[in-house]
PDB file of N, CA and C in Angstrom:
ATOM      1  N   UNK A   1     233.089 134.197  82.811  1.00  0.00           N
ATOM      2  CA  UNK A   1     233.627 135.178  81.866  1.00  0.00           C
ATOM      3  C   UNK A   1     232.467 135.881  81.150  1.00  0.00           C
ATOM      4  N   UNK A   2     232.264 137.339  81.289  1.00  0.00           N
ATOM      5  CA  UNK A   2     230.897 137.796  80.681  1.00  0.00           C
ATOM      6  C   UNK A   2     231.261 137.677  78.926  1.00  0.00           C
ATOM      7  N   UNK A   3     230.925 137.574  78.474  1.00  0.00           N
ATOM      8  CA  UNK A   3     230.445 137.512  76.965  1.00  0.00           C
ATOM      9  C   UNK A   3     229.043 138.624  76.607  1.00  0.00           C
ATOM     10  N   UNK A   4     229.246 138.802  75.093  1.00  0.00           N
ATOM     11  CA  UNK A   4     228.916 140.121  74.645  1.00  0.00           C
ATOM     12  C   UNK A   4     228.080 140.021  72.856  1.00  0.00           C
ATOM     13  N   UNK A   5     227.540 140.549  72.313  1.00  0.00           N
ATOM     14  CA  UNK A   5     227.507 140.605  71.383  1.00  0.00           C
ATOM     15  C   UNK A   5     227.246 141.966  70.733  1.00  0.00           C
ATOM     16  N   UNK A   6     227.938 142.593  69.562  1.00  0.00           N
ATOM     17  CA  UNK A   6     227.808 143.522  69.327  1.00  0.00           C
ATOM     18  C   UNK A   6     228.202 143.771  67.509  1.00  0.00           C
ATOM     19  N   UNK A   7     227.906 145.182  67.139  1.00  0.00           N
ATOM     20  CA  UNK A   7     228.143 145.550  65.723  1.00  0.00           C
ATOM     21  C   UNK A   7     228.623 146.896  65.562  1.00  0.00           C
ATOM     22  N   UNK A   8     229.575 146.404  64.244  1.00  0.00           N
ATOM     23  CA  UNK A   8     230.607 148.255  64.739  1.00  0.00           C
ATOM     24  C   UNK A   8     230.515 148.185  63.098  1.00  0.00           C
ATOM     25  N   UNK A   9     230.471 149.666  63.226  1.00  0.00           N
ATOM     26  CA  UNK A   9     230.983 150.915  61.657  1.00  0.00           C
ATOM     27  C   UNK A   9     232.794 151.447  61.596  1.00  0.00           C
ATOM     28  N   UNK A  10     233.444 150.608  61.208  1.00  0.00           N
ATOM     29  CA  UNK A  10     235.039 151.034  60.859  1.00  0.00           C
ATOM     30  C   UNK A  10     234.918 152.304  59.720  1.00  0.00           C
ATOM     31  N   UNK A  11     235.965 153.094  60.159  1.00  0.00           N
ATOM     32  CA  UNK A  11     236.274 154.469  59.296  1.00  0.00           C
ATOM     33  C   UNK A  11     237.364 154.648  59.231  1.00  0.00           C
ATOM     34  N   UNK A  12     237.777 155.897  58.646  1.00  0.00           N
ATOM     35  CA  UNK A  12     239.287 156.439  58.488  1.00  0.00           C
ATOM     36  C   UNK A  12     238.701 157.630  59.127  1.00  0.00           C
ATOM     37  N   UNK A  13     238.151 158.273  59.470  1.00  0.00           N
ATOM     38  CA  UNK A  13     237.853 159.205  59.675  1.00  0.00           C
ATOM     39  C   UNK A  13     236.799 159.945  61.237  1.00  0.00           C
ATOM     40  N   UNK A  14     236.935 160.599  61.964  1.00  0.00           N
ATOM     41  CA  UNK A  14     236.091 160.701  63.333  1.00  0.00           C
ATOM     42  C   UNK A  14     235.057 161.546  62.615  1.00  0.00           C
ATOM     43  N   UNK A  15     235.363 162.645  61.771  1.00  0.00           N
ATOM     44  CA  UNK A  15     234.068 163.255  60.615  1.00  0.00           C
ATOM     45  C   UNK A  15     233.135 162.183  59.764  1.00  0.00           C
ATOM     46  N   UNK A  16     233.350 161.134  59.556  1.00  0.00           N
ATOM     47  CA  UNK A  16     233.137 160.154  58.766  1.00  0.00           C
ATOM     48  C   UNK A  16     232.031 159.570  59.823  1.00  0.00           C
ATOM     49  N   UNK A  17     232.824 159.227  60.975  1.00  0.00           N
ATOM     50  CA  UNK A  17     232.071 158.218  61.591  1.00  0.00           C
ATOM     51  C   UNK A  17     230.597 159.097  62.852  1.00  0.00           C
ATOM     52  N   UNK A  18     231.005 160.367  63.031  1.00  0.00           N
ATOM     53  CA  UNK A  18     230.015 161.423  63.441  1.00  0.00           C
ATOM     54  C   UNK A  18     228.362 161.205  62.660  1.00  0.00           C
ATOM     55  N   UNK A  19     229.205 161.652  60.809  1.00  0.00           N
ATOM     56  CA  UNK A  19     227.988 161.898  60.527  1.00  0.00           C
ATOM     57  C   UNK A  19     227.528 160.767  59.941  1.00  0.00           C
ATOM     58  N   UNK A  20     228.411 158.982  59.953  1.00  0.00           N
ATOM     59  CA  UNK A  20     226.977 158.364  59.904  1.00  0.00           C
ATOM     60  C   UNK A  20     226.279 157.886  61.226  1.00  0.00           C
ATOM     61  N   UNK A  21     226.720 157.977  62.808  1.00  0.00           N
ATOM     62  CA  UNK A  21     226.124 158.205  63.747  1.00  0.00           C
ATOM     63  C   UNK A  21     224.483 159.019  63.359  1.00  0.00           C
ATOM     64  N   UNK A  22     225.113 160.063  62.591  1.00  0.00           N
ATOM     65  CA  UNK A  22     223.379 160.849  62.298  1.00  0.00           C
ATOM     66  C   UNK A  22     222.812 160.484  62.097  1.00  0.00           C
ATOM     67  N   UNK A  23     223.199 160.034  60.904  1.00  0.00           N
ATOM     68  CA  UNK A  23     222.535 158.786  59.785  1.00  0.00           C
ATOM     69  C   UNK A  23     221.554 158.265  60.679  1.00  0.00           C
ATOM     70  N   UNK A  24     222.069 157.501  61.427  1.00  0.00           N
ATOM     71  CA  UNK A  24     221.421 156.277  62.106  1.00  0.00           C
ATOM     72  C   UNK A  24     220.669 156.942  62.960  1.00  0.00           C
ATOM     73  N   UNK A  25     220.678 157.962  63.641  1.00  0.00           N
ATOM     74  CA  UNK A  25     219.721 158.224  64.567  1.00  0.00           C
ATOM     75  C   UNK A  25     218.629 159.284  63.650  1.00  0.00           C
ATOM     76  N   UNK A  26     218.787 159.477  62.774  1.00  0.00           N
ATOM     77  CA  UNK A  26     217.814 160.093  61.535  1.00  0.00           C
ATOM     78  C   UNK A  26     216.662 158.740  60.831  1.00  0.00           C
ATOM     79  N   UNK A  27     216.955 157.841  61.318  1.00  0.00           N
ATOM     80  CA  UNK A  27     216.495 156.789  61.046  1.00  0.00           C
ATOM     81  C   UNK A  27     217.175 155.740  59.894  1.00  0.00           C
ATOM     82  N   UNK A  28     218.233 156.073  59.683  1.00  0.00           N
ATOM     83  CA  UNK A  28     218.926 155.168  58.893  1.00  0.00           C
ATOM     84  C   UNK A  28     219.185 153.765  59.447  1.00  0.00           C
ATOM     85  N   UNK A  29     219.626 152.839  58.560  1.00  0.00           N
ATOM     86  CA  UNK A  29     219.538 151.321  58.946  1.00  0.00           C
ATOM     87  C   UNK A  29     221.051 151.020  59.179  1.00  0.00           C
ATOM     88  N   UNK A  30     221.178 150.489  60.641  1.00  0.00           N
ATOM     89  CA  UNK A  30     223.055 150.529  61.217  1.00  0.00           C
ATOM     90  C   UNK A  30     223.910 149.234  59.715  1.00  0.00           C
ATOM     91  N   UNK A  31     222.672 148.203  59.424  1.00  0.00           N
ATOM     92  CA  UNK A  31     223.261 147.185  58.934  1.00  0.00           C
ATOM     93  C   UNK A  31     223.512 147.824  57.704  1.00  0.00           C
ATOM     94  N   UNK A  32     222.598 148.276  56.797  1.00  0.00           N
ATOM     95  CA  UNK A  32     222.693 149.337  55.637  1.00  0.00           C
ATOM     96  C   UNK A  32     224.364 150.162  55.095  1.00  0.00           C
ATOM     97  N   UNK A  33     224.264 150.849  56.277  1.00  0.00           N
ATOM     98  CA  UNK A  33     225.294 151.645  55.721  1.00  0.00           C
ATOM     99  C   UNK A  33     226.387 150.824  56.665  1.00  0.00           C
ATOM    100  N   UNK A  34     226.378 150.121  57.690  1.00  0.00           N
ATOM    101  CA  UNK A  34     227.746 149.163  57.565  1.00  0.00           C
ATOM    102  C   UNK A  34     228.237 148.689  56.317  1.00  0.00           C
ATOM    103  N   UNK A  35     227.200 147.963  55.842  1.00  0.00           N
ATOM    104  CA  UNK A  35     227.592 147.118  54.583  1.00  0.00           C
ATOM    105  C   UNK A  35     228.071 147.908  53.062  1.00  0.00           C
ATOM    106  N   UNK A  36     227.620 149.425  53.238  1.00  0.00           N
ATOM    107  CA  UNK A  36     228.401 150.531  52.591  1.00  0.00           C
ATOM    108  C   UNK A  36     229.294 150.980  52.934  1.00  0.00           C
ATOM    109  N   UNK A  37     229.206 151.398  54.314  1.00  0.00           N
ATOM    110  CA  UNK A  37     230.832 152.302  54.535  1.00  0.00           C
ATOM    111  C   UNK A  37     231.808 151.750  55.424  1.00  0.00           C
ATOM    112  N   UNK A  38     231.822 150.280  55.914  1.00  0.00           N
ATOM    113  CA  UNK A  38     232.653 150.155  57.147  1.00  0.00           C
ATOM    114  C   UNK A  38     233.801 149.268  56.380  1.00  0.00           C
ATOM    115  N   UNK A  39     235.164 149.736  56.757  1.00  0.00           N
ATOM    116  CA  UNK A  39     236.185 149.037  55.854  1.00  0.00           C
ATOM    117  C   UNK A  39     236.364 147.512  56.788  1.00  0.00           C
ATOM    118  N   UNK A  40     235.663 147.163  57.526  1.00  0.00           N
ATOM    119  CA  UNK A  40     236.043 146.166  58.065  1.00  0.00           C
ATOM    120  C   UNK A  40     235.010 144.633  57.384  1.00  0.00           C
ATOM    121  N   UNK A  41     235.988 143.916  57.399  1.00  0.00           N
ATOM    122  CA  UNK A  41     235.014 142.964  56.273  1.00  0.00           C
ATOM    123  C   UNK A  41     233.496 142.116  57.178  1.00  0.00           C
ATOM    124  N   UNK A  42     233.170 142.943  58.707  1.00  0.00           N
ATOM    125  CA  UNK A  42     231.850 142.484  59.544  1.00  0.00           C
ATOM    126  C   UNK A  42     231.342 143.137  58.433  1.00  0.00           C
ATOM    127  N   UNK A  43     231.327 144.148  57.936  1.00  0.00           N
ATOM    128  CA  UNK A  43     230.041 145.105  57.464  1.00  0.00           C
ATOM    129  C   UNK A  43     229.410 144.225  56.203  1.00  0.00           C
ATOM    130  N   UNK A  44     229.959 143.392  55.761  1.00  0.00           N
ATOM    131  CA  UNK A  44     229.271 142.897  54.982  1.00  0.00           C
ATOM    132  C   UNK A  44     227.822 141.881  55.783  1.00  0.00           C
ATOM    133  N   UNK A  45     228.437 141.759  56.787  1.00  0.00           N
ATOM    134  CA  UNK A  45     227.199 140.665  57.553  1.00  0.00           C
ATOM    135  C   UNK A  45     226.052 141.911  58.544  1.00  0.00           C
ATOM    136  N   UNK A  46     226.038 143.573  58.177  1.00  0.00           N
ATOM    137  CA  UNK A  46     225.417 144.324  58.574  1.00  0.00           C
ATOM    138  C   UNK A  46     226.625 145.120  59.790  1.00  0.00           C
ATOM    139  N   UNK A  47     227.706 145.002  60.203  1.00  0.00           N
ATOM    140  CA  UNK A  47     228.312 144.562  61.251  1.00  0.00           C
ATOM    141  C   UNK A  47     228.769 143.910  61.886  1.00  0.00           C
ATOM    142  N   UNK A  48     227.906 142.689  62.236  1.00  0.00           N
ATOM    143  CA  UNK A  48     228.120 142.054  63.501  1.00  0.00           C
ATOM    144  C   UNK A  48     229.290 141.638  63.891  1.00  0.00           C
ATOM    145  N   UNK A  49     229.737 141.226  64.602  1.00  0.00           N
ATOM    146  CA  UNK A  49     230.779 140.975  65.293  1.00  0.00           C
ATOM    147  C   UNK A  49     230.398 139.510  66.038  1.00  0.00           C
ATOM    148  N   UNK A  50     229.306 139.133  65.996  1.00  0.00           N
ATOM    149  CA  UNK A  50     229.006 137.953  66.894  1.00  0.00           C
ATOM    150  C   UNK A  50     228.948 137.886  68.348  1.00  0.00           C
ATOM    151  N   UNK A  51     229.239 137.053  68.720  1.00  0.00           N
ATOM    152  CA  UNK A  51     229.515 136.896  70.333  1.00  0.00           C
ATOM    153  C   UNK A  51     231.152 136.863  70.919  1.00  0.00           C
ATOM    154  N   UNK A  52     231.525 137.373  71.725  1.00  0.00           N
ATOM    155  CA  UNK A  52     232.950 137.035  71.864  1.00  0.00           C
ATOM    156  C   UNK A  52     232.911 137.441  73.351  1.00  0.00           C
ATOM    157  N   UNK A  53     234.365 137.172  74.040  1.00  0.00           N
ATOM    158  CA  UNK A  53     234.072 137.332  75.718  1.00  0.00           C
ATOM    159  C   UNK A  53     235.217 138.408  76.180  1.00  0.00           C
ATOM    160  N   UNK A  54     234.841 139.240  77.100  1.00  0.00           N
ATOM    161  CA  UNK A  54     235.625 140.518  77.699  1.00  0.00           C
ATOM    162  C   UNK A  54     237.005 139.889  77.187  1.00  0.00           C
ATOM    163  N   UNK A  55     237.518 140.601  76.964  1.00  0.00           N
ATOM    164  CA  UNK A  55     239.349 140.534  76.397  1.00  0.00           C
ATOM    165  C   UNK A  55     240.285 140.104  75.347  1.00  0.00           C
ATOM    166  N   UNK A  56     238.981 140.174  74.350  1.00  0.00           N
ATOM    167  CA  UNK A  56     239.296 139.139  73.055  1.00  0.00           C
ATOM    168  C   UNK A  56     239.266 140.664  72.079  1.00  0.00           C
ATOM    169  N   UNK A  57     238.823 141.668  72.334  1.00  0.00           N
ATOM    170  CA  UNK A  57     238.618 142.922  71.579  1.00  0.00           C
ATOM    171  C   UNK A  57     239.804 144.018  72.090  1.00  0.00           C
ATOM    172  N   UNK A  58     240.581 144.742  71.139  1.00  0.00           N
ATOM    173  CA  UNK A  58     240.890 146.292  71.818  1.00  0.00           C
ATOM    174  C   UNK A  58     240.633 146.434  72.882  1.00  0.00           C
ATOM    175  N   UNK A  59     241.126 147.304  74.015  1.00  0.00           N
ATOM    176  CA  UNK A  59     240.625 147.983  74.993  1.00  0.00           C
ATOM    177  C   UNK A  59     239.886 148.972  74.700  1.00  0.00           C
ATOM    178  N   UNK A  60     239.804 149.547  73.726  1.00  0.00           N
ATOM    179  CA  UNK A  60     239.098 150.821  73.742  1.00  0.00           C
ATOM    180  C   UNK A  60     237.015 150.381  73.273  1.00  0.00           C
ATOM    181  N   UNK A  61     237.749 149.376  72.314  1.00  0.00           N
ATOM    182  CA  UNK A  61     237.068 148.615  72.303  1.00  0.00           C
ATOM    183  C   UNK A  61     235.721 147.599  73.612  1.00  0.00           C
ATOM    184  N   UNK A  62     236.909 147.339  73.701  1.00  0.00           N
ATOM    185  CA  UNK A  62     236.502 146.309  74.713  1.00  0.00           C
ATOM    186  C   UNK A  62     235.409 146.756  76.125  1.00  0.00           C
ATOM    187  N   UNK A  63     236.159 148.403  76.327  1.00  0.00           N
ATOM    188  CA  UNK A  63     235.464 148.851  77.346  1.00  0.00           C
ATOM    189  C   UNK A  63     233.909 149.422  76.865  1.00  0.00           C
ATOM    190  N   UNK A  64     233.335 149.759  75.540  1.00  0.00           N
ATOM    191  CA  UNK A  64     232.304 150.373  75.442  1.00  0.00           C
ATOM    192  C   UNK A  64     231.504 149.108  75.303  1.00  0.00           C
ATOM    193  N   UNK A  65     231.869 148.063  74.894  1.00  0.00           N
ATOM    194  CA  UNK A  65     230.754 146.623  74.782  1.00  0.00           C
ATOM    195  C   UNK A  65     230.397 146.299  75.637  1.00  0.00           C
ATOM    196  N   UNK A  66     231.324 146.221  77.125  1.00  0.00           N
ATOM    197  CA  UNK A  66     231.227 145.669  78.359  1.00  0.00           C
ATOM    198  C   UNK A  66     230.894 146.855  79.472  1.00  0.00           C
ATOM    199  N   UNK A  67     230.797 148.034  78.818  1.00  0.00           N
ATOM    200  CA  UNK A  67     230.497 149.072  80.120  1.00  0.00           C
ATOM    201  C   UNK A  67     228.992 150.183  79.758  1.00  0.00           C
ATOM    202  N   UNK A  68     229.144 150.099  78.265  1.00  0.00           N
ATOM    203  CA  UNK A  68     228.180 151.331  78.067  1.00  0.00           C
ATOM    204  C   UNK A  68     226.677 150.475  77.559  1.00  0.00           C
ATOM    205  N   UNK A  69     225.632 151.198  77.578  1.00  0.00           N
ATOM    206  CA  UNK A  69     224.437 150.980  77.483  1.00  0.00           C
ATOM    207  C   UNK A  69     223.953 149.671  75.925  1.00  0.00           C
ATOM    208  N   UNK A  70     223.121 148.905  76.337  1.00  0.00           N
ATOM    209  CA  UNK A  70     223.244 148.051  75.736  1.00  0.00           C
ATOM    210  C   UNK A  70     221.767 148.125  74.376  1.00  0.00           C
ATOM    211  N   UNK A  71     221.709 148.419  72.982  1.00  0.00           N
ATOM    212  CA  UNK A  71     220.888 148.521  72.349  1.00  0.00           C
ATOM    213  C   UNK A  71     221.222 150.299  72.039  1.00  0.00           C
ATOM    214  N   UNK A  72     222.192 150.829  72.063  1.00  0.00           N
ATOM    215  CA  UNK A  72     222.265 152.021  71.970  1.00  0.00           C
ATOM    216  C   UNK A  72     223.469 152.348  70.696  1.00  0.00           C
ATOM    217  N   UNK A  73     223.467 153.420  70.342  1.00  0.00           N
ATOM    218  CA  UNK A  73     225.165 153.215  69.087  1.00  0.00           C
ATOM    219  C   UNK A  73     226.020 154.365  69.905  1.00  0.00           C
ATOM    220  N   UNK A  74     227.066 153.911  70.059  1.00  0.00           N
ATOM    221  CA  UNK A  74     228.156 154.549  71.161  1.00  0.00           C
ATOM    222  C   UNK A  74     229.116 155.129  69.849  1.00  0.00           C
ATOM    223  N   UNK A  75     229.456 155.897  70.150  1.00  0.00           N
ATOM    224  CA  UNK A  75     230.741 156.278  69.657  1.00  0.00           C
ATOM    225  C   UNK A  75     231.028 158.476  68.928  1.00  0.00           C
ATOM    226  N   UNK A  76     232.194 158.749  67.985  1.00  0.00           N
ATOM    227  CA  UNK A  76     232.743 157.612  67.753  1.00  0.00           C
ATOM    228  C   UNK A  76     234.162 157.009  68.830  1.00  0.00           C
ATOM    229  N   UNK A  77     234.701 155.701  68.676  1.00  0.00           N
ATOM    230  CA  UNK A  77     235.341 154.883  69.565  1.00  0.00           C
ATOM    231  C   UNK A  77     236.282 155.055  68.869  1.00  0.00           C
ATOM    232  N   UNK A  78     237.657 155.489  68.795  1.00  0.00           N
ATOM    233  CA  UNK A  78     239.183 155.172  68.451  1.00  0.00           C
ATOM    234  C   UNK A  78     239.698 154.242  68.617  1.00  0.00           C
ATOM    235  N   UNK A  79     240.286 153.617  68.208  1.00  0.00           N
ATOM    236  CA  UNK A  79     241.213 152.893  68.382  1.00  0.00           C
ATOM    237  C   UNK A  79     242.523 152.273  67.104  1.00  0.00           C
ATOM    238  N   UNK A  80     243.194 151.949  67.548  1.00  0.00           N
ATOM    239  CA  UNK A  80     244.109 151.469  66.504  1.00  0.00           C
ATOM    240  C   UNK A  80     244.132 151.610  64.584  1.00  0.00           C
ATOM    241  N   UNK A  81     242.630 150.482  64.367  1.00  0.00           N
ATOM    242  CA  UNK A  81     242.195 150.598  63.543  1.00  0.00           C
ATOM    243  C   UNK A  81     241.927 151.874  62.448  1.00  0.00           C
ATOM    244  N   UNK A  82     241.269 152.700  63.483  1.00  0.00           N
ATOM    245  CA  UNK A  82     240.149 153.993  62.848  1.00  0.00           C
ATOM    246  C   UNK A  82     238.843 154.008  63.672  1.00  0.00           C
ATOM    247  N   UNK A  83     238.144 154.920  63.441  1.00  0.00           N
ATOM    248  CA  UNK A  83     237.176 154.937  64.277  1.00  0.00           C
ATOM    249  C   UNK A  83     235.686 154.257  64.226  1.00  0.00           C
ATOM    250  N   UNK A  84     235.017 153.937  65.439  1.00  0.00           N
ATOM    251  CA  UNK A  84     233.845 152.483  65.261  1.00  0.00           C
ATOM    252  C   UNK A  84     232.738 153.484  65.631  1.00  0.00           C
ATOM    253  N   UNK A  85     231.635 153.101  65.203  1.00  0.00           N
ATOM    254  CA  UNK A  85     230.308 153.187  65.916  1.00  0.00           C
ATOM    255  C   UNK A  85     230.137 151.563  66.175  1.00  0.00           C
ATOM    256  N   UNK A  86     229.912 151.535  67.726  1.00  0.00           N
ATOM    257  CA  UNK A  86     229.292 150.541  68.106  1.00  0.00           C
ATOM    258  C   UNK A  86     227.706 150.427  68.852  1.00  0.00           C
ATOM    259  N   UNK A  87     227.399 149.007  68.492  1.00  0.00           N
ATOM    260  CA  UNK A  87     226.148 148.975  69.216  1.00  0.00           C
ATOM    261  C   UNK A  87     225.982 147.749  69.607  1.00  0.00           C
ATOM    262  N   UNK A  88     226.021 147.809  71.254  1.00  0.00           N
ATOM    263  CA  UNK A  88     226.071 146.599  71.856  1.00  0.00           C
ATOM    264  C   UNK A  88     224.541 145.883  72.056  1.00  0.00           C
ATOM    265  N   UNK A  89     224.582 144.902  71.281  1.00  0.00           N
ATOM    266  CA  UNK A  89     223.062 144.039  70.952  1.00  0.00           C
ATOM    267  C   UNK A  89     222.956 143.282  71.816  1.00  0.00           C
ATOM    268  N   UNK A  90     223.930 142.657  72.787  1.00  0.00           N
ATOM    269  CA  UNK A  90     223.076 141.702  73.978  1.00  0.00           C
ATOM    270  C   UNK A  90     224.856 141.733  74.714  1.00  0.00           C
ATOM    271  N   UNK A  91     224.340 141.431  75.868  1.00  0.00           N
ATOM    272  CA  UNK A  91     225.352 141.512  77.259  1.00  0.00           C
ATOM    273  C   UNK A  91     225.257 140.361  78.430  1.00  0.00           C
ATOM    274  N   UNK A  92     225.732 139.285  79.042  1.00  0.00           N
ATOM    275  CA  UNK A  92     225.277 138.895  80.143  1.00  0.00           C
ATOM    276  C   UNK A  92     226.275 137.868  79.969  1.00  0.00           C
TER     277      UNK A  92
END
C-alpha cells in the first residue's frame, strides 16, 4: 500500500488560496502562514498531515499526494472542504 506524507493550506476561498500560493513562492514560509490562515486545525502543526496511505484522504485529495510532483505546492485543490494548497513532502 503506497503511503505518503504531506501538508495542506484549507480556505474558503480559490482567491484566498491563489494568492497565498504567491506568498509561498515569493518566498514565504508554507508552515507560517498555515498556522495563520488554514481553517483546518493541521495548520497549527505548520500543516502537516503526517503520513497516511492512498485512500484514507478525499479523492481530489488523494490524487495530487499520490500523482503530482513531490516537494512542490500544488494547487489550488477543491474539494468538499474548501480549497488546499498542498505539498507533498515524501512518497514511496
Amino acid at each position: 500500500m503506497a503511503k505518503a506524507s504531506a501538508r495542506h493550506i484549507l480556505v474558503q476561498t480559490e482567491a484566498e488560496c491563489s494568492e497565498l500560493k504567491a506568498k509561498i513562492a515569493a518566498g514565504e514560509k508554507f508552515e507560517a502562514l498555515a498556522a495563520k490562515h488554514s481553517l483546518c486545525p493541521s495548520g497549527k502543526q505548520g500543516g502537516s498531515l503526517g503520513t497516511f496511505s492512498q485512500g484514507q484522504m478525499v479523492p481530489e485529495f488523494d490524487r495530487v499526494v499520490f500523482h503530482e510532483e513531490v516537494g512542490k505546492v500544488h494547487g489550488p485543490v477543491k474539494t468538499q472542504f474548501g480549497y488546499h494548497l498542498v505539498e507533498v513532502t515524501m512518497r514511496g
